[in-house]
PDB file of N, CA and C in Angstrom:
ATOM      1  N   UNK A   1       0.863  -1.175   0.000  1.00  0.00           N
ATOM      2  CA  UNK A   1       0.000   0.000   0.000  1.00  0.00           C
ATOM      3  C   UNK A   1       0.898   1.223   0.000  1.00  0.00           C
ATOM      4  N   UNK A   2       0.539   2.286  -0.726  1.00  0.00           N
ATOM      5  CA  UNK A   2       1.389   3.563  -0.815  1.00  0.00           C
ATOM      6  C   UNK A   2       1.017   4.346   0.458  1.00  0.00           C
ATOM      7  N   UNK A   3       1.712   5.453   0.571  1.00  0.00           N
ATOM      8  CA  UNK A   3       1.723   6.434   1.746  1.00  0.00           C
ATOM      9  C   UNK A   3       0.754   6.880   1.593  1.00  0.00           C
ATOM     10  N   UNK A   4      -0.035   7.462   0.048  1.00  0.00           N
ATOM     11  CA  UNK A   4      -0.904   8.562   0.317  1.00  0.00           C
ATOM     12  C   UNK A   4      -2.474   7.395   0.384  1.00  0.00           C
ATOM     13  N   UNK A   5      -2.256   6.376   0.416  1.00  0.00           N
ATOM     14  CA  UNK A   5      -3.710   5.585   1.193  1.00  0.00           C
ATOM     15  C   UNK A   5      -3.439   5.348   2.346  1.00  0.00           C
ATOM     16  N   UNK A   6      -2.467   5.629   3.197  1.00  0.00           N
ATOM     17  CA  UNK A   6      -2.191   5.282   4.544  1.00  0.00           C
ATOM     18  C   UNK A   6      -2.799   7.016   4.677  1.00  0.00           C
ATOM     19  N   UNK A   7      -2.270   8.023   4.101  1.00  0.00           N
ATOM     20  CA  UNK A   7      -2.649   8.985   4.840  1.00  0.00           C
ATOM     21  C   UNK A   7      -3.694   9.708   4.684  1.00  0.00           C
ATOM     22  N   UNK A   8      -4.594   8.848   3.395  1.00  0.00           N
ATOM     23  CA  UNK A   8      -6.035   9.274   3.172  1.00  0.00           C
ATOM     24  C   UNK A   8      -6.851   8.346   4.551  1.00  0.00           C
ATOM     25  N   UNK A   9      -6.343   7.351   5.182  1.00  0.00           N
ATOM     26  CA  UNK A   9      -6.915   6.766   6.115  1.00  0.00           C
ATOM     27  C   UNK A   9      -6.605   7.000   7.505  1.00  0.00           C
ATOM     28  N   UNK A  10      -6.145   8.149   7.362  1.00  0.00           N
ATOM     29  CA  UNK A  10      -5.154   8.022   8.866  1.00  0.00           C
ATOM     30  C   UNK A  10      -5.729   7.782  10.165  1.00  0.00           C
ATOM     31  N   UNK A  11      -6.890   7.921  10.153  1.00  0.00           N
ATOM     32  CA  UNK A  11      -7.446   7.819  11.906  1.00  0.00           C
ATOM     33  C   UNK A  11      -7.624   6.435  12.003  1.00  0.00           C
ATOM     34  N   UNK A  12      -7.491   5.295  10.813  1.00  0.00           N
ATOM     35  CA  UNK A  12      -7.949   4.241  10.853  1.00  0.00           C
ATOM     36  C   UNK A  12      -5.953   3.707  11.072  1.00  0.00           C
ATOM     37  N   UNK A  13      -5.241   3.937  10.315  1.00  0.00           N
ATOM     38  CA  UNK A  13      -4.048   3.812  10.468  1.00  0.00           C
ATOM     39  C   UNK A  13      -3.015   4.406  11.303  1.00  0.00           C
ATOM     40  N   UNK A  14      -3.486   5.006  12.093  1.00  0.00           N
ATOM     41  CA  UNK A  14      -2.793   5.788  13.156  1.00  0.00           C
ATOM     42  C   UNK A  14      -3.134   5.079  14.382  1.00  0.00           C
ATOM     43  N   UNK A  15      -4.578   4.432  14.949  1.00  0.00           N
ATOM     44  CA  UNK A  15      -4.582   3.654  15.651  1.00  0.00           C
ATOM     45  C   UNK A  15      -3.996   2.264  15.781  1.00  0.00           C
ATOM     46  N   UNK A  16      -3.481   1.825  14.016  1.00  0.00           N
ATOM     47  CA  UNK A  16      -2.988   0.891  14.290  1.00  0.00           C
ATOM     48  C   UNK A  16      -0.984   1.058  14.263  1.00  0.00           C
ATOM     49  N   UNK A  17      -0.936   1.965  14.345  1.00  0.00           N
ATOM     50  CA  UNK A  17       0.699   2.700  14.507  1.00  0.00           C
ATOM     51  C   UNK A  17       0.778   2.822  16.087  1.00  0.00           C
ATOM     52  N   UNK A  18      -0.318   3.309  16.586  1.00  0.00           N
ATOM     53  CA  UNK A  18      -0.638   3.357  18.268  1.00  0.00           C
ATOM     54  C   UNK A  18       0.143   2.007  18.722  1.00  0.00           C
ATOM     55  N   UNK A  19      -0.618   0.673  18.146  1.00  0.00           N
ATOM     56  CA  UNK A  19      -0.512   0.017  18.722  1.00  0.00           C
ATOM     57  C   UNK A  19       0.897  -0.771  18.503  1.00  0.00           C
ATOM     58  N   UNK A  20       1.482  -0.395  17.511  1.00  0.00           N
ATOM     59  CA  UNK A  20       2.782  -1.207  16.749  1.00  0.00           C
ATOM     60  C   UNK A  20       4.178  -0.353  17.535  1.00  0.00           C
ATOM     61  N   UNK A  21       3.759   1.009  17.784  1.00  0.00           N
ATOM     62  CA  UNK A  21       4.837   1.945  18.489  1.00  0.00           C
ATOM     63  C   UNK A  21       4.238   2.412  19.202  1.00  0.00           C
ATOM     64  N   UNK A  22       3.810   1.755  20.641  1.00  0.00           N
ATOM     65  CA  UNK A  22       3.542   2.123  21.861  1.00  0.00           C
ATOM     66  C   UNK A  22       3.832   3.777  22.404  1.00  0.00           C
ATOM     67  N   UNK A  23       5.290   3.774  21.972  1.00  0.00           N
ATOM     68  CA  UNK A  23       5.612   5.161  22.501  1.00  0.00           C
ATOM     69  C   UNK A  23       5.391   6.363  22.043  1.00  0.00           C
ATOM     70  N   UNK A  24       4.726   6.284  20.838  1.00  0.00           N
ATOM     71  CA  UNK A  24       4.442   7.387  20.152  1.00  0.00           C
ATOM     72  C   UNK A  24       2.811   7.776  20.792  1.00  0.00           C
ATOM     73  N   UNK A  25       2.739   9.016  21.195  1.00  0.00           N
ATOM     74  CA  UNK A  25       1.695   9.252  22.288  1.00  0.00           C
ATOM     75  C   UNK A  25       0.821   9.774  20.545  1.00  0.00           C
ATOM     76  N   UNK A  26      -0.853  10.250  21.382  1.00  0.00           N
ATOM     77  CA  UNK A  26      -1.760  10.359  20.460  1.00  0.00           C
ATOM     78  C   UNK A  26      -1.840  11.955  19.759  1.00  0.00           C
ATOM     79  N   UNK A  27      -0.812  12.657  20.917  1.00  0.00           N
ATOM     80  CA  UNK A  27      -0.416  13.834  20.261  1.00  0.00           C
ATOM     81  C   UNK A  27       0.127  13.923  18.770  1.00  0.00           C
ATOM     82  N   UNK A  28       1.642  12.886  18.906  1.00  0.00           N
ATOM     83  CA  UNK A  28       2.134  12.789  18.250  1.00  0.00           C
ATOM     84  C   UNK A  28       1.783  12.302  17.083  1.00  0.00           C
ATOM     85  N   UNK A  29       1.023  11.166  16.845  1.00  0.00           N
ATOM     86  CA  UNK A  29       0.105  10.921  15.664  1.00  0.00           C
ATOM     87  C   UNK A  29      -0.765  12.085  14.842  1.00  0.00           C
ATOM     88  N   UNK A  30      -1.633  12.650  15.740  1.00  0.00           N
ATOM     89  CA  UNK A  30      -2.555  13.998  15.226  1.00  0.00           C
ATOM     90  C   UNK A  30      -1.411  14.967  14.868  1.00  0.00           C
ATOM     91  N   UNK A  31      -0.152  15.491  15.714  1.00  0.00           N
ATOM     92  CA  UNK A  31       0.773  16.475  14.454  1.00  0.00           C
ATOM     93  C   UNK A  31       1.042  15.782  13.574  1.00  0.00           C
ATOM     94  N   UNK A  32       1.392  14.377  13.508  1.00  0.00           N
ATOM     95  CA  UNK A  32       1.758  13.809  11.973  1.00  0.00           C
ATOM     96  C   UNK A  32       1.076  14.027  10.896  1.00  0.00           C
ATOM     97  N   UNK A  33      -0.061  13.488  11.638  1.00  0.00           N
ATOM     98  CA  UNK A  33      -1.445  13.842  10.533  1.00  0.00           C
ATOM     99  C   UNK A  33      -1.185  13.371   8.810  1.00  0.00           C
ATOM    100  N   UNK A  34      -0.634  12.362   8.547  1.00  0.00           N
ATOM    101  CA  UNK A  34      -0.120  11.751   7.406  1.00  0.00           C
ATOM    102  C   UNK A  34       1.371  11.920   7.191  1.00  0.00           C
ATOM    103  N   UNK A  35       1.681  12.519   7.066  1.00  0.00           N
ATOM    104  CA  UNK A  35       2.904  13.185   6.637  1.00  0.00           C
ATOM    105  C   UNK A  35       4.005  11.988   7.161  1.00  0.00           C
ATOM    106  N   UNK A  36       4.782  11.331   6.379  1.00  0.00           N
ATOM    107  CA  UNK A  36       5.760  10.247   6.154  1.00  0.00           C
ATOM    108  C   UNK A  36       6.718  10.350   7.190  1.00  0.00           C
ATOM    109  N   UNK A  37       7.964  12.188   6.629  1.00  0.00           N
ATOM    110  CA  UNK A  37       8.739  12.143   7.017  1.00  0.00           C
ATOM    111  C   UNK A  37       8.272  12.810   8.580  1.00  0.00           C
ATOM    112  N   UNK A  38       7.405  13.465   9.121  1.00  0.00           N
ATOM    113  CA  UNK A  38       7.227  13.601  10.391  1.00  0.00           C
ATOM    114  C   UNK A  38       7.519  12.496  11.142  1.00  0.00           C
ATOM    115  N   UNK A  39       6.169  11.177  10.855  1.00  0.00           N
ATOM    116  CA  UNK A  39       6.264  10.367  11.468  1.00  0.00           C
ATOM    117  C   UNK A  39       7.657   9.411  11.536  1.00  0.00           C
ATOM    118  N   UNK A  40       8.792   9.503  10.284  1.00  0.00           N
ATOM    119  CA  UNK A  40      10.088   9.208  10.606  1.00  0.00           C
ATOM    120  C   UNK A  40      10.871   9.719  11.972  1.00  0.00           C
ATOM    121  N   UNK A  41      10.481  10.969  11.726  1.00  0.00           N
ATOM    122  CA  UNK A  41      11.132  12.039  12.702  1.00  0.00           C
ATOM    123  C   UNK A  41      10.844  12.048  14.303  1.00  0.00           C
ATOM    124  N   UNK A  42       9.447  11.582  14.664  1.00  0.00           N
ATOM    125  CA  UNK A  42       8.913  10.903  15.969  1.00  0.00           C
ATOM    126  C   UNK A  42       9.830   9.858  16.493  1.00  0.00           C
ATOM    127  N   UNK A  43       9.436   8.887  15.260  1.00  0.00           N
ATOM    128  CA  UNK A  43      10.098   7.553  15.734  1.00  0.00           C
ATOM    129  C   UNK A  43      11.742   7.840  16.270  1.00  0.00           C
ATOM    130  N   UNK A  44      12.365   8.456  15.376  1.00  0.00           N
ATOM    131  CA  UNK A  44      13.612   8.410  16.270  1.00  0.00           C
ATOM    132  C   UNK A  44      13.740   9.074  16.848  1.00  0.00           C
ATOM    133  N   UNK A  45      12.659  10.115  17.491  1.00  0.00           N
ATOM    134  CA  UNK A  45      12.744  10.977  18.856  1.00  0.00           C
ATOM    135  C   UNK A  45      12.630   9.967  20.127  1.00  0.00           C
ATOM    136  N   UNK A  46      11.516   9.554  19.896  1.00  0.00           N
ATOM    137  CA  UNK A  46      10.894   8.342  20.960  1.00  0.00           C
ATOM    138  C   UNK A  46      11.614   7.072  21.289  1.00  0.00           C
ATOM    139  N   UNK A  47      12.317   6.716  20.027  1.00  0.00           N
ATOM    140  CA  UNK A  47      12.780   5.127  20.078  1.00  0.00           C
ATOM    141  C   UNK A  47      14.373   5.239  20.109  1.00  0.00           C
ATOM    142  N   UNK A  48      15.047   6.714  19.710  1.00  0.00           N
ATOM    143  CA  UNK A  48      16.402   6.997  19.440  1.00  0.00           C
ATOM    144  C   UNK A  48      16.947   5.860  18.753  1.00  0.00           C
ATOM    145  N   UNK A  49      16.266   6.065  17.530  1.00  0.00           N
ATOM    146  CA  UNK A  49      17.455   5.424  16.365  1.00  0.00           C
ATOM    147  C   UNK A  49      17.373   6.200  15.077  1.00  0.00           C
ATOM    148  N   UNK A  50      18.338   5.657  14.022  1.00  0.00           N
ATOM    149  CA  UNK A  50      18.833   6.255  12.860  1.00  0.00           C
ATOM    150  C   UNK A  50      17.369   6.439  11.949  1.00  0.00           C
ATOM    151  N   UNK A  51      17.772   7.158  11.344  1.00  0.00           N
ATOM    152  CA  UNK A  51      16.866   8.190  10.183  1.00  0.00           C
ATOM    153  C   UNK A  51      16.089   6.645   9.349  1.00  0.00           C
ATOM    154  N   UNK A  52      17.561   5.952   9.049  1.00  0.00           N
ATOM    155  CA  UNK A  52      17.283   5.108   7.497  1.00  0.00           C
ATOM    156  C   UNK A  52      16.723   3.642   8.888  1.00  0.00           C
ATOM    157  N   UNK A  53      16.732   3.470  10.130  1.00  0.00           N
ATOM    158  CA  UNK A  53      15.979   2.610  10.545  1.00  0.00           C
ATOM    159  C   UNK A  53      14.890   3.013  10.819  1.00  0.00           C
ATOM    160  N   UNK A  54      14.506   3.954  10.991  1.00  0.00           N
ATOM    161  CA  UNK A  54      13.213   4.487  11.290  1.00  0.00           C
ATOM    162  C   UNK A  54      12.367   4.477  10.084  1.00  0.00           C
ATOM    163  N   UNK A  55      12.673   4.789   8.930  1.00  0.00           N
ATOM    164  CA  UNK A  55      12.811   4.504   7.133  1.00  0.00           C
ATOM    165  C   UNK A  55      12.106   3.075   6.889  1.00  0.00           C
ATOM    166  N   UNK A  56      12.912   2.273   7.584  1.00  0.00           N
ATOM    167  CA  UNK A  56      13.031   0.798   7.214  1.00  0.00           C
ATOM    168  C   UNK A  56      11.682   0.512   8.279  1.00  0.00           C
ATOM    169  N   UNK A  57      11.362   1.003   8.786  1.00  0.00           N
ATOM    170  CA  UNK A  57       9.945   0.585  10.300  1.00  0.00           C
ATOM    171  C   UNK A  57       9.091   0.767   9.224  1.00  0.00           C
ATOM    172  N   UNK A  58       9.310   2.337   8.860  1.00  0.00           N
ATOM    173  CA  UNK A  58       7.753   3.104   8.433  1.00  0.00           C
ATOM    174  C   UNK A  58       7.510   2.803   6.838  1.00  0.00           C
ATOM    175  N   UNK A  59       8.203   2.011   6.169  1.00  0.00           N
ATOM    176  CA  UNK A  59       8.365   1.418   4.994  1.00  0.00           C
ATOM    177  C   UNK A  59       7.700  -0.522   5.554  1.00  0.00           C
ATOM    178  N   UNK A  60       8.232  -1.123   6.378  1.00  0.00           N
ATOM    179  CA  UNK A  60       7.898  -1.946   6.436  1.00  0.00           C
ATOM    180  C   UNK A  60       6.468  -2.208   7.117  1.00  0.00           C
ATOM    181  N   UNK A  61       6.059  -1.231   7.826  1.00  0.00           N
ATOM    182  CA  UNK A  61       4.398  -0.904   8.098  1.00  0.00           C
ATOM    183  C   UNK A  61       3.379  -0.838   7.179  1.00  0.00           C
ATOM    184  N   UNK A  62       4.131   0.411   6.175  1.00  0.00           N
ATOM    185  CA  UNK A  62       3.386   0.577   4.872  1.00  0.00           C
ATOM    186  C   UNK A  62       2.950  -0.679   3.772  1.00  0.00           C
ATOM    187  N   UNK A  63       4.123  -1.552   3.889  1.00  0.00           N
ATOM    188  CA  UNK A  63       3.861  -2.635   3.238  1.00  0.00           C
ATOM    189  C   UNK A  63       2.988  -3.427   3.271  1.00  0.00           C
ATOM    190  N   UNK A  64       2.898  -3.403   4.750  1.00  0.00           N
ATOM    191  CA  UNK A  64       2.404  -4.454   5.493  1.00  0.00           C
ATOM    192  C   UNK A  64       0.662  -3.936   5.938  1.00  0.00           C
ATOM    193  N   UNK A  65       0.444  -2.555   5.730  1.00  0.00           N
ATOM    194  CA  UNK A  65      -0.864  -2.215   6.210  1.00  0.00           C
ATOM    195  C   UNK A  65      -2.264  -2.736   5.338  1.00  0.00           C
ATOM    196  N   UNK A  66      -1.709  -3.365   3.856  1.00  0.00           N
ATOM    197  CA  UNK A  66      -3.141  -3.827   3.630  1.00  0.00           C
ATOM    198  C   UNK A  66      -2.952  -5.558   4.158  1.00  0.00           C
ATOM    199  N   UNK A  67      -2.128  -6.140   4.835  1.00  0.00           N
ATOM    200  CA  UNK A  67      -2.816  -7.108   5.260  1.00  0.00           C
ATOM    201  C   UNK A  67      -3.445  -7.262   6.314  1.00  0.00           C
ATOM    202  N   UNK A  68      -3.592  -6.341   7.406  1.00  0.00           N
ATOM    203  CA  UNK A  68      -5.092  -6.043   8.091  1.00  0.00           C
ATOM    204  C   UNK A  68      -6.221  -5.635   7.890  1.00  0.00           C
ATOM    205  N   UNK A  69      -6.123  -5.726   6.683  1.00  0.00           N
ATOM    206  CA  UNK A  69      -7.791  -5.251   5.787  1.00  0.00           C
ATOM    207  C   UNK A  69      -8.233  -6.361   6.492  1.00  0.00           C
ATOM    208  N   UNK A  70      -9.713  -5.777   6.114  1.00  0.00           N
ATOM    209  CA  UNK A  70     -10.817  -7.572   6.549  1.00  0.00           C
ATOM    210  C   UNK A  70     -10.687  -8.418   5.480  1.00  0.00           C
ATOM    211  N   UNK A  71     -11.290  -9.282   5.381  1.00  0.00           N
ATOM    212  CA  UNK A  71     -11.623 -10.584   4.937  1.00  0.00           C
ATOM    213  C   UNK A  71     -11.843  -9.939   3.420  1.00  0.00           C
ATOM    214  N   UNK A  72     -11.474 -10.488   2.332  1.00  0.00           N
ATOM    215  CA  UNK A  72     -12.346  -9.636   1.073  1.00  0.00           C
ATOM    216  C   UNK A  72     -12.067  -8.557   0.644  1.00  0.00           C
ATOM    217  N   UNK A  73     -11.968  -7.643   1.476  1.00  0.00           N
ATOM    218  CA  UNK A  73     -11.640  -5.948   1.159  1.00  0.00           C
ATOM    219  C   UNK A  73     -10.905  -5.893   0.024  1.00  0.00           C
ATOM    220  N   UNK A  74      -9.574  -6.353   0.102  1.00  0.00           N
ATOM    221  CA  UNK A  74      -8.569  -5.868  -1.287  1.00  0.00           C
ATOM    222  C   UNK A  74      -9.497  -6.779  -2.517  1.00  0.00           C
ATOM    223  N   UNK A  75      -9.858  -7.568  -2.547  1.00  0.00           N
ATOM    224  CA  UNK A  75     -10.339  -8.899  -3.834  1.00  0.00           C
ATOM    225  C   UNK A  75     -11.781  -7.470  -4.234  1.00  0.00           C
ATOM    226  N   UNK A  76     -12.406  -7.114  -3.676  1.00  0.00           N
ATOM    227  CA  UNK A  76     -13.476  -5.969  -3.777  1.00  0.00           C
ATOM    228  C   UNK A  76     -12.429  -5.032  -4.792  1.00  0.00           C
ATOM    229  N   UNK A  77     -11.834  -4.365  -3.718  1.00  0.00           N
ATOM    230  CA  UNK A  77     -11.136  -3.389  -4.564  1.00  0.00           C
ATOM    231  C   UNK A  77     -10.588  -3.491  -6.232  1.00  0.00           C
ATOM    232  N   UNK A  78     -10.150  -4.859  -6.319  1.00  0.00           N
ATOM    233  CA  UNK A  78      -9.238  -5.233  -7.434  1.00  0.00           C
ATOM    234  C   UNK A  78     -10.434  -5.703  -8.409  1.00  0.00           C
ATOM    235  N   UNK A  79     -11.710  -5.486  -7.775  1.00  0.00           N
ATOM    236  CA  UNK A  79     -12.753  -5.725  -8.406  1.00  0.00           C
ATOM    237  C   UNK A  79     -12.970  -7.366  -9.175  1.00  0.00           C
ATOM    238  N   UNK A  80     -12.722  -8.197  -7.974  1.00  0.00           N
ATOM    239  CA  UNK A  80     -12.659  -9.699  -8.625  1.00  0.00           C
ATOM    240  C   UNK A  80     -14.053 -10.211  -7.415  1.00  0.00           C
ATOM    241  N   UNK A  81     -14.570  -9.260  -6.407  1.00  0.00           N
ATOM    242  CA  UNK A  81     -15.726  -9.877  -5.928  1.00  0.00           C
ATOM    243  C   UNK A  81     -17.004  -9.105  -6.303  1.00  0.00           C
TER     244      UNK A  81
END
């Protein structure tokens, strides 16, 4: 999934960032408010690590955020249901 459907969804994807990076408080999500490199910029405030690991989190989230769709959702989309 690309960034800008993570950040057309964000209240739906920000709760689930809540739960993947504990330490990032709910402040911090609402200034992100989509925006990629913010939320890079959190993570290694909160977690103190490098730019390109923080990169490698928020890249491997992104990847990974349409397989918590429900059941069906993407097969809908791709228009095969």
């Amino acid at each position: 999934m690309n960034w800008d459907q993570i950040a057309g969804q964000w209240k739906q994807a920000s709760g689930r960032m809540r739960e993947k990076w504990g330490k990032l408080t709910d402040d911090d999500l609402q200034s992100v408010a989509g925006r990629r490199d913010q939320l890079i910029g959190r993570l290694q405030e909160r977690y103190g690590i490098a730019r390109e690991e923080a990169e490698r989190e928020v890249d491997a989230f992104s990847d990974s955020y349409h397989l918590d769709e429900r059941p069906g959702e993407r097969t809908r989309r791709a228009g095969k249901a």
